[in-house]
PDB file of N, CA and C in Angstrom:
ATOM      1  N   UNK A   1      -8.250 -60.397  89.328  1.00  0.00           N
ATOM      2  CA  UNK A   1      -9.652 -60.666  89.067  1.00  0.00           C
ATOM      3  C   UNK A   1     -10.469 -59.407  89.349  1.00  0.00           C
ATOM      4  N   UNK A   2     -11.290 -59.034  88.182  1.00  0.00           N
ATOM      5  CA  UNK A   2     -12.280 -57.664  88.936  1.00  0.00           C
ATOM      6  C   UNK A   2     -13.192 -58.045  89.745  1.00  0.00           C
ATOM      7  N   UNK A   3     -13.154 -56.699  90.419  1.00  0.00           N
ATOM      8  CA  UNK A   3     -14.802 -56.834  91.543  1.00  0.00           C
ATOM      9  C   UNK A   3     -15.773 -56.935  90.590  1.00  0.00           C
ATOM     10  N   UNK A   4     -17.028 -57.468  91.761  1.00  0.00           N
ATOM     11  CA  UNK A   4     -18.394 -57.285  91.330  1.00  0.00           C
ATOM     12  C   UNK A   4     -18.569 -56.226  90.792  1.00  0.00           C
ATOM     13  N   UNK A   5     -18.501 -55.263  91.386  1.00  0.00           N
ATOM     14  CA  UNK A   5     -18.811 -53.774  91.311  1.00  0.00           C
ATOM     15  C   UNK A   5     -18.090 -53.432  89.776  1.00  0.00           C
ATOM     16  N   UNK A   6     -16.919 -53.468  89.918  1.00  0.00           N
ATOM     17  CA  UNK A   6     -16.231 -53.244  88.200  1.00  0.00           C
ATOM     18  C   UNK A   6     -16.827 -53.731  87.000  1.00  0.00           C
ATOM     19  N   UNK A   7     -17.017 -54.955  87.579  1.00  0.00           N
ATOM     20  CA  UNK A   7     -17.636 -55.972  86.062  1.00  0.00           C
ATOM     21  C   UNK A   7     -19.264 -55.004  85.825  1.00  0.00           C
ATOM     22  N   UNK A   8     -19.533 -54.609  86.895  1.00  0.00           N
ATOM     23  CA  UNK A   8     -21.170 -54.001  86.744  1.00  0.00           C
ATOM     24  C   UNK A   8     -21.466 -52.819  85.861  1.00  0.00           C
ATOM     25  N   UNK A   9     -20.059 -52.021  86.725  1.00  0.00           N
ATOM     26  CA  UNK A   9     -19.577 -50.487  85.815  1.00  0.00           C
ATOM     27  C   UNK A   9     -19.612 -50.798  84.086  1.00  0.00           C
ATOM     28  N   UNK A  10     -18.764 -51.735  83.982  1.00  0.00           N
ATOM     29  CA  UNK A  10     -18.692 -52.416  82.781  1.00  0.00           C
ATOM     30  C   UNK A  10     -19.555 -52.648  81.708  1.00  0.00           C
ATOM     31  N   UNK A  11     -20.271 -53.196  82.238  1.00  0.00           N
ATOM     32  CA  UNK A  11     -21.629 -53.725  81.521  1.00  0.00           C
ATOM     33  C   UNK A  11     -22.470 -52.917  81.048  1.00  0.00           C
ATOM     34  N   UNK A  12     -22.760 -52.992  79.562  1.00  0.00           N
ATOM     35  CA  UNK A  12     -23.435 -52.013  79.168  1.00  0.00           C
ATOM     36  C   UNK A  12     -25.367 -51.809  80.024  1.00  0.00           C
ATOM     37  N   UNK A  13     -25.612 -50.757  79.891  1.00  0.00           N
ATOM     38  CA  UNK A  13     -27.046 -50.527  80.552  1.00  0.00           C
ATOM     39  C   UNK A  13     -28.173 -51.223  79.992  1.00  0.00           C
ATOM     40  N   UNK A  14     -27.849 -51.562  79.241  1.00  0.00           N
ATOM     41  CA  UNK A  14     -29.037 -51.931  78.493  1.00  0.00           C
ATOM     42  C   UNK A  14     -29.101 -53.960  78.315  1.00  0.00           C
ATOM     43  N   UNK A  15     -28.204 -54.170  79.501  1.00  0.00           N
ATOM     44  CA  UNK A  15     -28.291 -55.925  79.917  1.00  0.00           C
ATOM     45  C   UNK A  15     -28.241 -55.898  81.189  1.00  0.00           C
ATOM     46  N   UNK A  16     -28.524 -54.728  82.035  1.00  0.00           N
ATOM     47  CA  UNK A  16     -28.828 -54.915  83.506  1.00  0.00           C
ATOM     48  C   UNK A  16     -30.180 -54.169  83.616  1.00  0.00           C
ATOM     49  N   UNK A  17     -30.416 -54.490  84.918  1.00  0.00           N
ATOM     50  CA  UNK A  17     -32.106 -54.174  85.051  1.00  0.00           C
ATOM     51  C   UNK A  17     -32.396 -53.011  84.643  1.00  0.00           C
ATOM     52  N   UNK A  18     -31.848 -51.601  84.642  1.00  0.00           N
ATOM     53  CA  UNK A  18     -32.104 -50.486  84.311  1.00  0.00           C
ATOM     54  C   UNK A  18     -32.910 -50.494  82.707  1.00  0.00           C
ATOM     55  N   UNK A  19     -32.329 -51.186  82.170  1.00  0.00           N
ATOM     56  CA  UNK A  19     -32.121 -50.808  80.655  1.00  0.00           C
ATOM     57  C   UNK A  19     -33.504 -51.852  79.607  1.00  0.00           C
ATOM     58  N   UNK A  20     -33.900 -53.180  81.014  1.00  0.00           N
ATOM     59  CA  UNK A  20     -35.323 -54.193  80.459  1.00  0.00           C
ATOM     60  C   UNK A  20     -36.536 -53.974  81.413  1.00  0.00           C
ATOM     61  N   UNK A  21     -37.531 -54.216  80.347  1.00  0.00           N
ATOM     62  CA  UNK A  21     -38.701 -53.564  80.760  1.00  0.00           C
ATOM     63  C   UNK A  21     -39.139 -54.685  81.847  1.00  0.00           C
ATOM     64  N   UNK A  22     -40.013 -54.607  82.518  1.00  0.00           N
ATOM     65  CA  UNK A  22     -39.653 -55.612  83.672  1.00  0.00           C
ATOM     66  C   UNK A  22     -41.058 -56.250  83.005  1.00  0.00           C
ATOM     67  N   UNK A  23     -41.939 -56.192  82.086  1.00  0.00           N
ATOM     68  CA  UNK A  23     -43.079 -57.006  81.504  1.00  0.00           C
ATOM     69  C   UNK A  23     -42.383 -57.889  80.052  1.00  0.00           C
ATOM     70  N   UNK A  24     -41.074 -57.501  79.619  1.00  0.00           N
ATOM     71  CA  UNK A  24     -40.199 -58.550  78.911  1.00  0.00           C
ATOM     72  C   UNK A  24     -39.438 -57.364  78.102  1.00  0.00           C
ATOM     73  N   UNK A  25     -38.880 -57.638  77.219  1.00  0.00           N
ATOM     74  CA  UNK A  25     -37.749 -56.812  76.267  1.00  0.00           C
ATOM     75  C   UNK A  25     -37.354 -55.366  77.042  1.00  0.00           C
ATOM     76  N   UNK A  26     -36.573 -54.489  75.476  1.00  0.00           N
ATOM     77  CA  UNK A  26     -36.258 -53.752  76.771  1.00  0.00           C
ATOM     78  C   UNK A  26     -36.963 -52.301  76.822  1.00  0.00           C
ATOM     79  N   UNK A  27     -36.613 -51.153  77.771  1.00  0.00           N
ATOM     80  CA  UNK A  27     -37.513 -50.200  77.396  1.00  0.00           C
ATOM     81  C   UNK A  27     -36.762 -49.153  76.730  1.00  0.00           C
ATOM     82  N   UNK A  28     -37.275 -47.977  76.768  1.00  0.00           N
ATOM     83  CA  UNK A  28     -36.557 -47.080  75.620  1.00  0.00           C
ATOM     84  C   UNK A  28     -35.003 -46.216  76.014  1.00  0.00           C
ATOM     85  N   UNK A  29     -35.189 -46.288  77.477  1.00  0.00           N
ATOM     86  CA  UNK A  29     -33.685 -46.078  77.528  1.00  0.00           C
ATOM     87  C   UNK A  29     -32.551 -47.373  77.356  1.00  0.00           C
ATOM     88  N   UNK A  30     -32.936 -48.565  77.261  1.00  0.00           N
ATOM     89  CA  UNK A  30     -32.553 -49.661  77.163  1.00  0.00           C
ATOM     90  C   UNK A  30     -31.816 -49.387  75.379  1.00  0.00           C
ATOM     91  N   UNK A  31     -32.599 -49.343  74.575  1.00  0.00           N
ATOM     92  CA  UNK A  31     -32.977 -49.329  73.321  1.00  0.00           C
ATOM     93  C   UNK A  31     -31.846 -48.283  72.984  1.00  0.00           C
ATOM     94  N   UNK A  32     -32.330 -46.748  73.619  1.00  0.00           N
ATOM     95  CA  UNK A  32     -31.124 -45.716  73.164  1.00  0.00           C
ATOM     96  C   UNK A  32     -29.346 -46.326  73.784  1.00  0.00           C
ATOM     97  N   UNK A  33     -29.446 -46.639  74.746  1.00  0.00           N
ATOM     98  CA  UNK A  33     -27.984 -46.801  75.074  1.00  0.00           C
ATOM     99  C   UNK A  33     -27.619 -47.692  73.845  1.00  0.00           C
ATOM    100  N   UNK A  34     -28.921 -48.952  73.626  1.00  0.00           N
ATOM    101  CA  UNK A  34     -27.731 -49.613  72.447  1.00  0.00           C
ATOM    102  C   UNK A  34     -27.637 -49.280  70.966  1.00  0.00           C
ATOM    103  N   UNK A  35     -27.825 -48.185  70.849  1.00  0.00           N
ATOM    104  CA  UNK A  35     -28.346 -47.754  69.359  1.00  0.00           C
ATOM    105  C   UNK A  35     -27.085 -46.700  70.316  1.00  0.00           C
ATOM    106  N   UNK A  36     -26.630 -45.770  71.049  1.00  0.00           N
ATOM    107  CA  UNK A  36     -25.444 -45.276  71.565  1.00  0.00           C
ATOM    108  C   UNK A  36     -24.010 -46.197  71.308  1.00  0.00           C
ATOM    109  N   UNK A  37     -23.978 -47.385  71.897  1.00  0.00           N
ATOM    110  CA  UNK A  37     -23.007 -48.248  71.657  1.00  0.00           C
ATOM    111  C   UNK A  37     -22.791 -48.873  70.443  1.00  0.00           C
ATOM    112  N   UNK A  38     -23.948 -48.999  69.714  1.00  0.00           N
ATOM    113  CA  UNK A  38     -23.585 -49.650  68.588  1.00  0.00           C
ATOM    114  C   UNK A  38     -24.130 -48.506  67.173  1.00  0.00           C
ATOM    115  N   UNK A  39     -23.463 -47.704  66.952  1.00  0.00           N
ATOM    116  CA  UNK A  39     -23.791 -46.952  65.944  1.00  0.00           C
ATOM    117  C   UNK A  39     -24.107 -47.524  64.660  1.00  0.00           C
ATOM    118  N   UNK A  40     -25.193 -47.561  64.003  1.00  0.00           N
ATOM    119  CA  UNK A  40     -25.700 -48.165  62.877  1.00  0.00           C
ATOM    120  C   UNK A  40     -26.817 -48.882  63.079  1.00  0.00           C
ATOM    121  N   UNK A  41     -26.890 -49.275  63.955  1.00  0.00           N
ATOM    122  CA  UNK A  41     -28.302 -50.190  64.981  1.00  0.00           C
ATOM    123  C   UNK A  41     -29.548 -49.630  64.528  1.00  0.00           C
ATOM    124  N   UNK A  42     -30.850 -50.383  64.185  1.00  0.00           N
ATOM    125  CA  UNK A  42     -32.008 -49.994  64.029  1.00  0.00           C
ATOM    126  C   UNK A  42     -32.914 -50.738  65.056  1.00  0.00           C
ATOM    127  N   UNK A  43     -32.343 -50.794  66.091  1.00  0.00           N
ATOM    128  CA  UNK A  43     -33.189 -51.511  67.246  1.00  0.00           C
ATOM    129  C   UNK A  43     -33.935 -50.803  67.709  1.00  0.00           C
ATOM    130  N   UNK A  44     -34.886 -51.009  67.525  1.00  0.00           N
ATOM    131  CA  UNK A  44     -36.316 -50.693  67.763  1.00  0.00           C
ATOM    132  C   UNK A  44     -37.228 -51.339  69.508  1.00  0.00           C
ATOM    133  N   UNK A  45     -38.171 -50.129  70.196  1.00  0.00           N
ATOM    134  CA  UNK A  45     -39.390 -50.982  70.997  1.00  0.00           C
ATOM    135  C   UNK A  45     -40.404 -52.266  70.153  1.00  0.00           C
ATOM    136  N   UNK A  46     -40.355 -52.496  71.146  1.00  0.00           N
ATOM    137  CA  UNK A  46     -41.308 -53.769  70.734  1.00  0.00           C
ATOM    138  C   UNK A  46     -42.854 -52.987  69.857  1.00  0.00           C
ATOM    139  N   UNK A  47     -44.041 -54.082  69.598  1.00  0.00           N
ATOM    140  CA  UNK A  47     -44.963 -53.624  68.655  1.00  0.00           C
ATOM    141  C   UNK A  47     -45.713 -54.230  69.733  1.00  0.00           C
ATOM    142  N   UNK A  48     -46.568 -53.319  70.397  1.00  0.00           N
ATOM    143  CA  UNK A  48     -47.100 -53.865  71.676  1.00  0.00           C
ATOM    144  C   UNK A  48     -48.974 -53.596  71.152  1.00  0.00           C
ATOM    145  N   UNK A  49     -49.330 -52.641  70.493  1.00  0.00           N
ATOM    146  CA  UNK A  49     -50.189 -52.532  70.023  1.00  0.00           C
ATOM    147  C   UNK A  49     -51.240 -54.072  69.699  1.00  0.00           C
ATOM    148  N   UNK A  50     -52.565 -54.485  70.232  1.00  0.00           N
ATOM    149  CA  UNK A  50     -53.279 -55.598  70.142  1.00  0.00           C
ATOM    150  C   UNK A  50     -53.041 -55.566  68.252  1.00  0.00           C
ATOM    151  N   UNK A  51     -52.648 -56.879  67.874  1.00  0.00           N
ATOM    152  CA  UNK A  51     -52.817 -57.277  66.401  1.00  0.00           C
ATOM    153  C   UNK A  51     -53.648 -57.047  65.862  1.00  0.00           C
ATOM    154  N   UNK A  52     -55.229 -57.295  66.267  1.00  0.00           N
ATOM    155  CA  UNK A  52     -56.507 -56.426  65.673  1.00  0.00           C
ATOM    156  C   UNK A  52     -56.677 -55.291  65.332  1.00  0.00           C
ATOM    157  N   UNK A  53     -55.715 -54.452  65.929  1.00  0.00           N
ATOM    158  CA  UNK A  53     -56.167 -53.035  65.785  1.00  0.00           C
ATOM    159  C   UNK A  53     -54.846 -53.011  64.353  1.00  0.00           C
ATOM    160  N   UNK A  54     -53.799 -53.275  63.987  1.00  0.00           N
ATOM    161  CA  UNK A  54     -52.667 -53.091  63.660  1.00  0.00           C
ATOM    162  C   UNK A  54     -53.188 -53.287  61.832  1.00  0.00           C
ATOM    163  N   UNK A  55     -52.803 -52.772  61.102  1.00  0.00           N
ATOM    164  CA  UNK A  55     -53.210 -52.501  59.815  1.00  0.00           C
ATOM    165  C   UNK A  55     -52.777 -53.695  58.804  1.00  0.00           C
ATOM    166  N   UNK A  56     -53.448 -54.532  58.441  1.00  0.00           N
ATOM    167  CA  UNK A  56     -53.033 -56.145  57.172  1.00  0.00           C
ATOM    168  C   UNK A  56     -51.808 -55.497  56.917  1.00  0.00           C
ATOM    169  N   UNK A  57     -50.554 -55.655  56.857  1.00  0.00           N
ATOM    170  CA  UNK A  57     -49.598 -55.548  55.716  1.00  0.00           C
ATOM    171  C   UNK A  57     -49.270 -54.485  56.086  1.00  0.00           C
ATOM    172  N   UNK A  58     -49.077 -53.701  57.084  1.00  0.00           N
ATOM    173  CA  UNK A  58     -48.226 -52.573  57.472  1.00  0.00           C
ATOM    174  C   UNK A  58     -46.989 -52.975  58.250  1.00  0.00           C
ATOM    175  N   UNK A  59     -46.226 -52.140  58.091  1.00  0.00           N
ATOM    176  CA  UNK A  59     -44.892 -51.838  58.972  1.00  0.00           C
ATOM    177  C   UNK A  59     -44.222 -53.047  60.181  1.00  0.00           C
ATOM    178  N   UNK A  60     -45.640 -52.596  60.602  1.00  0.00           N
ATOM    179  CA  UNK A  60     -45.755 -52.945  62.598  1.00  0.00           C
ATOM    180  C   UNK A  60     -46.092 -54.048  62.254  1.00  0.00           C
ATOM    181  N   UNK A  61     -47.334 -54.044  61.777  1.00  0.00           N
ATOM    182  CA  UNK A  61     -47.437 -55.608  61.449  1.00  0.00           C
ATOM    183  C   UNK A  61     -46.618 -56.982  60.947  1.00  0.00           C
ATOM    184  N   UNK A  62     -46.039 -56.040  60.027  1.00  0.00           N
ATOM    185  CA  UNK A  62     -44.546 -57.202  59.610  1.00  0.00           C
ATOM    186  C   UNK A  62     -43.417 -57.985  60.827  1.00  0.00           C
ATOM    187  N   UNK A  63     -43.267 -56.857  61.312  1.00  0.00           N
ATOM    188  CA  UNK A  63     -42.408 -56.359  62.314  1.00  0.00           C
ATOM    189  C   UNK A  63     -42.842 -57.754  63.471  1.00  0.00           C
ATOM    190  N   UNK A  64     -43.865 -57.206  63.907  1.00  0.00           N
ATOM    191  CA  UNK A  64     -44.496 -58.221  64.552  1.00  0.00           C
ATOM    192  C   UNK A  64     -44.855 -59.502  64.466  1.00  0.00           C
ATOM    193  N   UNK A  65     -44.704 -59.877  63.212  1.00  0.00           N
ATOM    194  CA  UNK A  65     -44.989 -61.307  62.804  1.00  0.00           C
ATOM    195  C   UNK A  65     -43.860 -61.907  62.504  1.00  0.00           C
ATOM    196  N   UNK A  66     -42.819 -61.250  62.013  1.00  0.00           N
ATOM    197  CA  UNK A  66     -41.532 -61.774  62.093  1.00  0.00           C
ATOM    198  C   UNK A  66     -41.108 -62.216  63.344  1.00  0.00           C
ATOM    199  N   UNK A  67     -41.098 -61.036  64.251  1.00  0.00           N
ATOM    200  CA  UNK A  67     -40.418 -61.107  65.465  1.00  0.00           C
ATOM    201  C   UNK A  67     -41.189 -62.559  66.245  1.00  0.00           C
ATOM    202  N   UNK A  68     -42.662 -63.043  66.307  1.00  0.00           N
ATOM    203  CA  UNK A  68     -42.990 -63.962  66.837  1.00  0.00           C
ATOM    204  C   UNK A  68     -43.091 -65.177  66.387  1.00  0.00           C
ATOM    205  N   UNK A  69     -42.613 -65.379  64.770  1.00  0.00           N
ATOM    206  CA  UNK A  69     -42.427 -66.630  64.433  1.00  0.00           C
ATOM    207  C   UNK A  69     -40.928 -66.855  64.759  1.00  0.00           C
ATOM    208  N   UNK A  70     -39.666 -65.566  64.537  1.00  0.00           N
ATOM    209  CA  UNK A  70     -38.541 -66.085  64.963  1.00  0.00           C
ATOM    210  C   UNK A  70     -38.295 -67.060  66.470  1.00  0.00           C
ATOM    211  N   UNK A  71     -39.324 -65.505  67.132  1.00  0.00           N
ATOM    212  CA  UNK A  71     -39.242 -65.809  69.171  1.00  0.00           C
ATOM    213  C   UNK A  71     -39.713 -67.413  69.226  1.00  0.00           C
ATOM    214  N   UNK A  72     -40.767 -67.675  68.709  1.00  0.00           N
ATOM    215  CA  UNK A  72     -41.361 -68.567  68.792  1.00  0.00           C
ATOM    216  C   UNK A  72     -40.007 -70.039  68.578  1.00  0.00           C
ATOM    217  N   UNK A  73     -39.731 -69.948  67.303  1.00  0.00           N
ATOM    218  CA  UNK A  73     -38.349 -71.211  66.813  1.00  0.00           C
ATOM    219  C   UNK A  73     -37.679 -71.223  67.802  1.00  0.00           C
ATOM    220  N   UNK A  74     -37.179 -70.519  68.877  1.00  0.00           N
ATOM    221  CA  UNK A  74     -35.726 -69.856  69.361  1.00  0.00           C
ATOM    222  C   UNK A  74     -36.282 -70.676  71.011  1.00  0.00           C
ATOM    223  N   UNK A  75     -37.807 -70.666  71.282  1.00  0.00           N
ATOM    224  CA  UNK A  75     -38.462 -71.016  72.587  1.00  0.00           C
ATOM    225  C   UNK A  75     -38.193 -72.437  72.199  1.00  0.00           C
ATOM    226  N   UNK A  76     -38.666 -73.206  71.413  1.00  0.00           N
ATOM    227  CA  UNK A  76     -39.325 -74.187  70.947  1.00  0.00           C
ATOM    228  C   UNK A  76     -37.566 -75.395  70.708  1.00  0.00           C
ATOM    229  N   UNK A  77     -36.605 -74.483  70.040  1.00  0.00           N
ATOM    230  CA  UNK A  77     -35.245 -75.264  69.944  1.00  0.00           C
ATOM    231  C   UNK A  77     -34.210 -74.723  70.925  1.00  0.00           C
ATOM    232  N   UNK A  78     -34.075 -73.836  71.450  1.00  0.00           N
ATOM    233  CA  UNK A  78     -32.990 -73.069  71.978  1.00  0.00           C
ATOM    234  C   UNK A  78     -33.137 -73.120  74.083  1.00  0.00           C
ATOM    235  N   UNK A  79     -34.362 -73.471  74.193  1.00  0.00           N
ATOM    236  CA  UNK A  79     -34.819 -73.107  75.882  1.00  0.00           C
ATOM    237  C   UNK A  79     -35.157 -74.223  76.543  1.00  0.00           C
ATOM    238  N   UNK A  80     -34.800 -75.008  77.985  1.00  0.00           N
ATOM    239  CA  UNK A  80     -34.959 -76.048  78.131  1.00  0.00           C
ATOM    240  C   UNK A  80     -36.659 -75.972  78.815  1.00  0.00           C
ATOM    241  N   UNK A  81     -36.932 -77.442  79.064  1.00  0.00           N
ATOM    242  CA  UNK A  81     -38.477 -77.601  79.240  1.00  0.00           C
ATOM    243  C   UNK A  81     -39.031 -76.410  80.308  1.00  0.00           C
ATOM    244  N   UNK A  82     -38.187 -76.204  81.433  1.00  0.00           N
ATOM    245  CA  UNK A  82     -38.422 -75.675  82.510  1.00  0.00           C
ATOM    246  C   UNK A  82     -38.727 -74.246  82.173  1.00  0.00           C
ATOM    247  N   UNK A  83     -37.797 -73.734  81.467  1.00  0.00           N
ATOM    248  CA  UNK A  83     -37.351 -72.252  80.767  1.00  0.00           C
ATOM    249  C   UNK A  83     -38.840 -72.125  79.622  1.00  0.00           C
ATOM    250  N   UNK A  84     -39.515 -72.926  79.207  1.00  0.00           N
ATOM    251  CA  UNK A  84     -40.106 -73.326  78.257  1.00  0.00           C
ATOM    252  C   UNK A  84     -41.841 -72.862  78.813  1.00  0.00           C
ATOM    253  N   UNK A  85     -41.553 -73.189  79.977  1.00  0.00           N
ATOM    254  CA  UNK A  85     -42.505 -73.290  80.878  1.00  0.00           C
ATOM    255  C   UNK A  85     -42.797 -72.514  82.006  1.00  0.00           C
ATOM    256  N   UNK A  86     -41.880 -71.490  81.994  1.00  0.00           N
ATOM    257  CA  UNK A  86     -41.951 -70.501  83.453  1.00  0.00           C
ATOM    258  C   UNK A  86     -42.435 -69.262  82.507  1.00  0.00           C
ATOM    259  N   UNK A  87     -43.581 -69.013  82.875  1.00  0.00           N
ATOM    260  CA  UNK A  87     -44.100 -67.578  82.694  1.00  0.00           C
ATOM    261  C   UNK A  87     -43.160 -66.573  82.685  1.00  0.00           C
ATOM    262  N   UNK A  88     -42.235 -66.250  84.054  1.00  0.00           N
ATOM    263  CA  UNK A  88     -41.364 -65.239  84.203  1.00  0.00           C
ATOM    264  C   UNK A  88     -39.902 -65.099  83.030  1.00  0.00           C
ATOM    265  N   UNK A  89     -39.847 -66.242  82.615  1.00  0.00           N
ATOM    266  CA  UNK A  89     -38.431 -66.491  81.423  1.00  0.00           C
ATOM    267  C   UNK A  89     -38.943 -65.313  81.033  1.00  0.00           C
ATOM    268  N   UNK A  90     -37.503 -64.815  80.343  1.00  0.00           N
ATOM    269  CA  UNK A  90     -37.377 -63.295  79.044  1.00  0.00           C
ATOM    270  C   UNK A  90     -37.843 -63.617  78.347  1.00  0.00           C
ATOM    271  N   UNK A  91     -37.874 -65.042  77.479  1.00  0.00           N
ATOM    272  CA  UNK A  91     -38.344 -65.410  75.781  1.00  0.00           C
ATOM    273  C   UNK A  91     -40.089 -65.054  76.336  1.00  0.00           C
ATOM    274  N   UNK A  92     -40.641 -65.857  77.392  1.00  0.00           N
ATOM    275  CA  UNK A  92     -42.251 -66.094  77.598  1.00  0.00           C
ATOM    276  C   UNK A  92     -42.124 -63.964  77.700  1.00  0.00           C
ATOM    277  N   UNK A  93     -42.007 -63.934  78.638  1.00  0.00           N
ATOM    278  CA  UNK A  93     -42.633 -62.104  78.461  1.00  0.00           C
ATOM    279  C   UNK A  93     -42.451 -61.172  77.471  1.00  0.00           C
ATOM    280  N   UNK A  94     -41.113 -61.377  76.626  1.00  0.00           N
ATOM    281  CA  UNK A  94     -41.161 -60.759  75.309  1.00  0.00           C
ATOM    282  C   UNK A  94     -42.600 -61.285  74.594  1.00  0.00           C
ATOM    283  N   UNK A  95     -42.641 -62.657  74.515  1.00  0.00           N
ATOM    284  CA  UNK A  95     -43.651 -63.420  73.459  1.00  0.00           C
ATOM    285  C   UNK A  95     -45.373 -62.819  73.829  1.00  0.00           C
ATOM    286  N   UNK A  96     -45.366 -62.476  75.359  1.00  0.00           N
ATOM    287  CA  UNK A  96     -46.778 -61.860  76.004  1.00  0.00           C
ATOM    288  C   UNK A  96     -46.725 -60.113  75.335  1.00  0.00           C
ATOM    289  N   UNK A  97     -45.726 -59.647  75.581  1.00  0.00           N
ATOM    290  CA  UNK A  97     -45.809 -58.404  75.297  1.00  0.00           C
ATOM    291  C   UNK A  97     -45.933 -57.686  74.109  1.00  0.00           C
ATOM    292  N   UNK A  98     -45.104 -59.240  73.090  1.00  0.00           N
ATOM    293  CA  UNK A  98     -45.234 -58.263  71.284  1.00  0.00           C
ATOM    294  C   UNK A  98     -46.698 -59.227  70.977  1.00  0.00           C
ATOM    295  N   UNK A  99     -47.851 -59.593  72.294  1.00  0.00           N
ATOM    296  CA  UNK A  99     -48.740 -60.335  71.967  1.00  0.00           C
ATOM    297  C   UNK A  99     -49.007 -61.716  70.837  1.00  0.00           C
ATOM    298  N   UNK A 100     -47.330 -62.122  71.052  1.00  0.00           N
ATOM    299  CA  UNK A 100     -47.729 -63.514  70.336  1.00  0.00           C
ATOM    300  C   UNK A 100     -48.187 -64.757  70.841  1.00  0.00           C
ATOM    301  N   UNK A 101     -48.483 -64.805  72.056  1.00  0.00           N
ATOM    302  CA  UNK A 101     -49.337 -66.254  72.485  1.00  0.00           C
ATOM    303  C   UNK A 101     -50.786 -66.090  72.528  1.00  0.00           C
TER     304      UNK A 101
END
């Protein structure tokens, strides 16, 4: 059986604390390690920019509206009431940060 410690070595950086932004998703060294591990990857930072300011029908904007109607389905079928309901959950601080609530 491996140690703690091994399984940790193991684990890529970018699913332990180093690698997520501690206000939700992850941050940019998070982002490069997995665009490192997974060659072909277009994983991108979040679109943190207020929606008002963000241009009808641009890029970011898409980007952003996708990402919070998906987040949104995924809270709503996939997370139990509790998870649903704790501010601190990953789904709730991603959803604060790409400003979809």
């Amino acid at each position: 059986m491996k140690s703690f410690l091994q399984h940790l070595l193991e684990t890529a950086a970018w699913q332990r604390k180093e690698g997520k932004d501690p206000k939700g998703g992850l941050n940019k060294k998070g982002v490069a390690l997995y665009r490192r591990e997974n060659p072909g990857s277009k994983l991108q930072t979040a679109v943190t920019e207020d929606p008002k300011k963000l241009k009808k029908g641009s890029k970011k904007a898409k980007r952003r509206k996708s990402f919070c109607k998906r987040m949104k389905g995924m809270k709503a079928k996939l997370t139990s009431a509790k998870t649903a309901r704790d501010p601190d959950s990953r789904i709730n601080k991603a959803l604060r940060k790409w400003n979809c609530e």
